[in-house]
C-alpha atoms as a PDB file:
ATOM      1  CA  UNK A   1      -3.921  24.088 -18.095  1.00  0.00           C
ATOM      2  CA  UNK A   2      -3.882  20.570 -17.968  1.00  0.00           C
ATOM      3  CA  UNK A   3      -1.046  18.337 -19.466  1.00  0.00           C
ATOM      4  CA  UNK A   4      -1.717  15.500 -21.521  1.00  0.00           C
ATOM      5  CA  UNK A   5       0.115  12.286 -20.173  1.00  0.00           C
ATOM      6  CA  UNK A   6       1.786   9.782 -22.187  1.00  0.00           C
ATOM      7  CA  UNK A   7      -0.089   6.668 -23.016  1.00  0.00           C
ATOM      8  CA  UNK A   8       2.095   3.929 -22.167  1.00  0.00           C
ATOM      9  CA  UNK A   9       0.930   0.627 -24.175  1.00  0.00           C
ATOM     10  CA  UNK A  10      -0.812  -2.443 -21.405  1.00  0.00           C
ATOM     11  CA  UNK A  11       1.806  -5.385 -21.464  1.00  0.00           C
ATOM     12  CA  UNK A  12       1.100  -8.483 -19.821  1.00  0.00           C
ATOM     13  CA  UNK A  13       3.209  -9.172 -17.018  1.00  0.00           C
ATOM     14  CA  UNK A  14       4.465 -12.086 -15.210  1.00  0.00           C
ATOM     15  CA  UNK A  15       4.632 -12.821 -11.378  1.00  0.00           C
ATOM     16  CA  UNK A  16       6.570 -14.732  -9.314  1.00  0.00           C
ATOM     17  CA  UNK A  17       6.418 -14.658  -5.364  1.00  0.00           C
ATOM     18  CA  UNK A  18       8.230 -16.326  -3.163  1.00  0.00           C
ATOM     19  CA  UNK A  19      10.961 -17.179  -5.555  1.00  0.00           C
ATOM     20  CA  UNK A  20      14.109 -18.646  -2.720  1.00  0.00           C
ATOM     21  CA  UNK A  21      16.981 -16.232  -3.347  1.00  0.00           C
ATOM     22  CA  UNK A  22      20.188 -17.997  -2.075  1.00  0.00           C
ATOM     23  CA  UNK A  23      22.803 -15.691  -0.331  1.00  0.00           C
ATOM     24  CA  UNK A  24      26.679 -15.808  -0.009  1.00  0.00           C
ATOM     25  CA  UNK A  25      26.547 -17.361   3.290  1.00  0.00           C
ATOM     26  CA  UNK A  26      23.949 -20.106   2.667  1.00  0.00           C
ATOM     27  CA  UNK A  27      20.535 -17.653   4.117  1.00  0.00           C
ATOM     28  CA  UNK A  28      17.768 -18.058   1.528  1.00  0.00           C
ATOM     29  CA  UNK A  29      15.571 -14.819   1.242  1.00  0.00           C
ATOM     30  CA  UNK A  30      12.074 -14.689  -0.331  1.00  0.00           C
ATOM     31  CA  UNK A  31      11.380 -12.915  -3.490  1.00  0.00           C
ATOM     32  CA  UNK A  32       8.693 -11.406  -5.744  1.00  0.00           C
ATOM     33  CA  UNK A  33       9.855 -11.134  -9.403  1.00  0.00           C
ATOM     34  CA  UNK A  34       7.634  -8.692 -11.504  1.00  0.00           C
ATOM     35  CA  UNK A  35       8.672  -9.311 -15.498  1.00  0.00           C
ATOM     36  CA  UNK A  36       6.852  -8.012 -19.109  1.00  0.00           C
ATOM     37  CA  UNK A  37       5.641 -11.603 -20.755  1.00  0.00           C
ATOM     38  CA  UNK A  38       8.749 -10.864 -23.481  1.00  0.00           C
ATOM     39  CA  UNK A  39      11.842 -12.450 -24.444  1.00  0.00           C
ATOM     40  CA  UNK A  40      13.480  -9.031 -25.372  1.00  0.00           C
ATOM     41  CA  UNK A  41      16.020  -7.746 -23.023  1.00  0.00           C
ATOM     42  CA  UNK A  42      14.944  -5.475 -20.363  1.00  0.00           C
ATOM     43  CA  UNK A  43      16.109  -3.523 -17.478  1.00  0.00           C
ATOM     44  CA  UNK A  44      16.208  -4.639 -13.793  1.00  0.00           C
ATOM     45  CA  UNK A  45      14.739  -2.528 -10.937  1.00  0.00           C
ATOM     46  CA  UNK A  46      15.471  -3.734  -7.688  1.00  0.00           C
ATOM     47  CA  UNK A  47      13.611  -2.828  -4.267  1.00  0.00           C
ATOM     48  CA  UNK A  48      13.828  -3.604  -0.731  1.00  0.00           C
ATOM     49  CA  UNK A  49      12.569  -2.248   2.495  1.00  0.00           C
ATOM     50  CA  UNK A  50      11.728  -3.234   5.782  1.00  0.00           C
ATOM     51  CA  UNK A  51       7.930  -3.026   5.523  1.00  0.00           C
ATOM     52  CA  UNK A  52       7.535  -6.747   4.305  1.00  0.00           C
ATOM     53  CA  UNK A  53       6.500  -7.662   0.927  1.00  0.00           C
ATOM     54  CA  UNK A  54       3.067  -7.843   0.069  1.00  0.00           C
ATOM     55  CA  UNK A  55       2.165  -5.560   2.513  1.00  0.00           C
ATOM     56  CA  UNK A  56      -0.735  -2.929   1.570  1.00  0.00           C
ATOM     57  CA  UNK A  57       0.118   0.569   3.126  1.00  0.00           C
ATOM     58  CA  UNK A  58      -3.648   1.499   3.580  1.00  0.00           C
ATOM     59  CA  UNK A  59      -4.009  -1.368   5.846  1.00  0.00           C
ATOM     60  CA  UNK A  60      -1.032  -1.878   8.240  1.00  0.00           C
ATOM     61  CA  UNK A  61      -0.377   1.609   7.943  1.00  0.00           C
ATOM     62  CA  UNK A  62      -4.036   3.146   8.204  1.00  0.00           C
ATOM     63  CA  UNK A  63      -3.386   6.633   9.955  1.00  0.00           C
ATOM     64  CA  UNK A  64      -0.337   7.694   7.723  1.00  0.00           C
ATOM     65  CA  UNK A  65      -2.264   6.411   4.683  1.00  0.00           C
ATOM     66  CA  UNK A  66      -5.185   9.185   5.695  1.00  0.00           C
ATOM     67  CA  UNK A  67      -3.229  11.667   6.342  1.00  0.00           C
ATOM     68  CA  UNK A  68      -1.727  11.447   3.204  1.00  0.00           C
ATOM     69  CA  UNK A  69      -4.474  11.508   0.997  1.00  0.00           C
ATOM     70  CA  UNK A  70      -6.369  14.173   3.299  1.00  0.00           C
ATOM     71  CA  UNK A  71      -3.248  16.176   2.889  1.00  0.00           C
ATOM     72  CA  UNK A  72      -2.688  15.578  -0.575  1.00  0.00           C
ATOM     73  CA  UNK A  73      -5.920  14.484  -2.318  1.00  0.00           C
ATOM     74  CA  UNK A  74      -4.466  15.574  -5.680  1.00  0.00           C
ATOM     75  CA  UNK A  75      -1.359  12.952  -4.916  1.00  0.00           C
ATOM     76  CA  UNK A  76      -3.673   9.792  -6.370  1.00  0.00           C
ATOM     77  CA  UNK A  77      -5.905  10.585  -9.224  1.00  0.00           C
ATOM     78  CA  UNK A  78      -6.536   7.900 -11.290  1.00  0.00           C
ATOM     79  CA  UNK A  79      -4.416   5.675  -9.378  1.00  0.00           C
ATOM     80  CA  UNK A  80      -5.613   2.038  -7.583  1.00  0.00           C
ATOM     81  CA  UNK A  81      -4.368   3.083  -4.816  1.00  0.00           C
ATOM     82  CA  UNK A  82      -3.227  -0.434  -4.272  1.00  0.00           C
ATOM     83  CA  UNK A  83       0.505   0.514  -3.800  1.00  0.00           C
ATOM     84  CA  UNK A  84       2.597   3.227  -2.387  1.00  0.00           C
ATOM     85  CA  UNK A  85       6.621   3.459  -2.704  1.00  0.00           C
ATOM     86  CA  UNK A  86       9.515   5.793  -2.351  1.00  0.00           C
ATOM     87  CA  UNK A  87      12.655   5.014  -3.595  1.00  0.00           C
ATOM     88  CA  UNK A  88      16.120   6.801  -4.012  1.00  0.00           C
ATOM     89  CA  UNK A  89      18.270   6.817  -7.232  1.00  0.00           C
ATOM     90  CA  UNK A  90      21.643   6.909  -6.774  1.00  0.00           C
END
C-alpha cells in the first residue's frame, strides 16, 4: 500500500550566495541565504559542514554517491538528485 504524500504549495524563493558574514573577532565567512519571496515571519534553519558550499555530492564524492543509490535505489524517487544532506536535531 502506497501512502499518499502531502502536497506542499511551490513558493518562490530567494537566493543569496556569498553574503560576508562578519565574526566576533573580525574573520568574515561566506554565506548562502535560502528565503520564501514573503514578508511574513518565518523560521531559520541553519547548516554547516565541512564539505564546502555549493558542492554537488555526485561529483566530488562519485563512489559514495553510487553506492548509495545502488544500495538504496528506493532512497531517491522523484527527487533531483541535485542535493544530499544529513543533519542532527538537537
Amino acid at each position: 500500500m502506497q501512502r499518499a504524500l502531502a502536497r506542499i504549495p511551490k513558493q518562490e524563493a530567494i537566493i543569496e550566495r556569498d553574503l560576508p558574514v562578519r565574526m566576533d573577532d573580525g574573520v568574515v565567512l561566506r554565506a548562502d541565504v535560502y528565503r520564501p519571496d514573503t514578508t511574513a515571519l518565518v523560521p531559520v534553519i541553519m547548516t554547516s559542514g565541512p564539505y564546502g558550499k555549493g558542492v554537488r555530492y555526485q561529483e566530488h564524492y562519485k563512489l559514495m554517491w553510487d553506492w548509495l543509490i545502488e544500495q538504496h535505489p528506493d532512497l531517491l524517487p522523484g527527487s533531483t538528485r541535485s542535493y544530499l544532506g544529513a543533519g542532527v536535531a538537537r
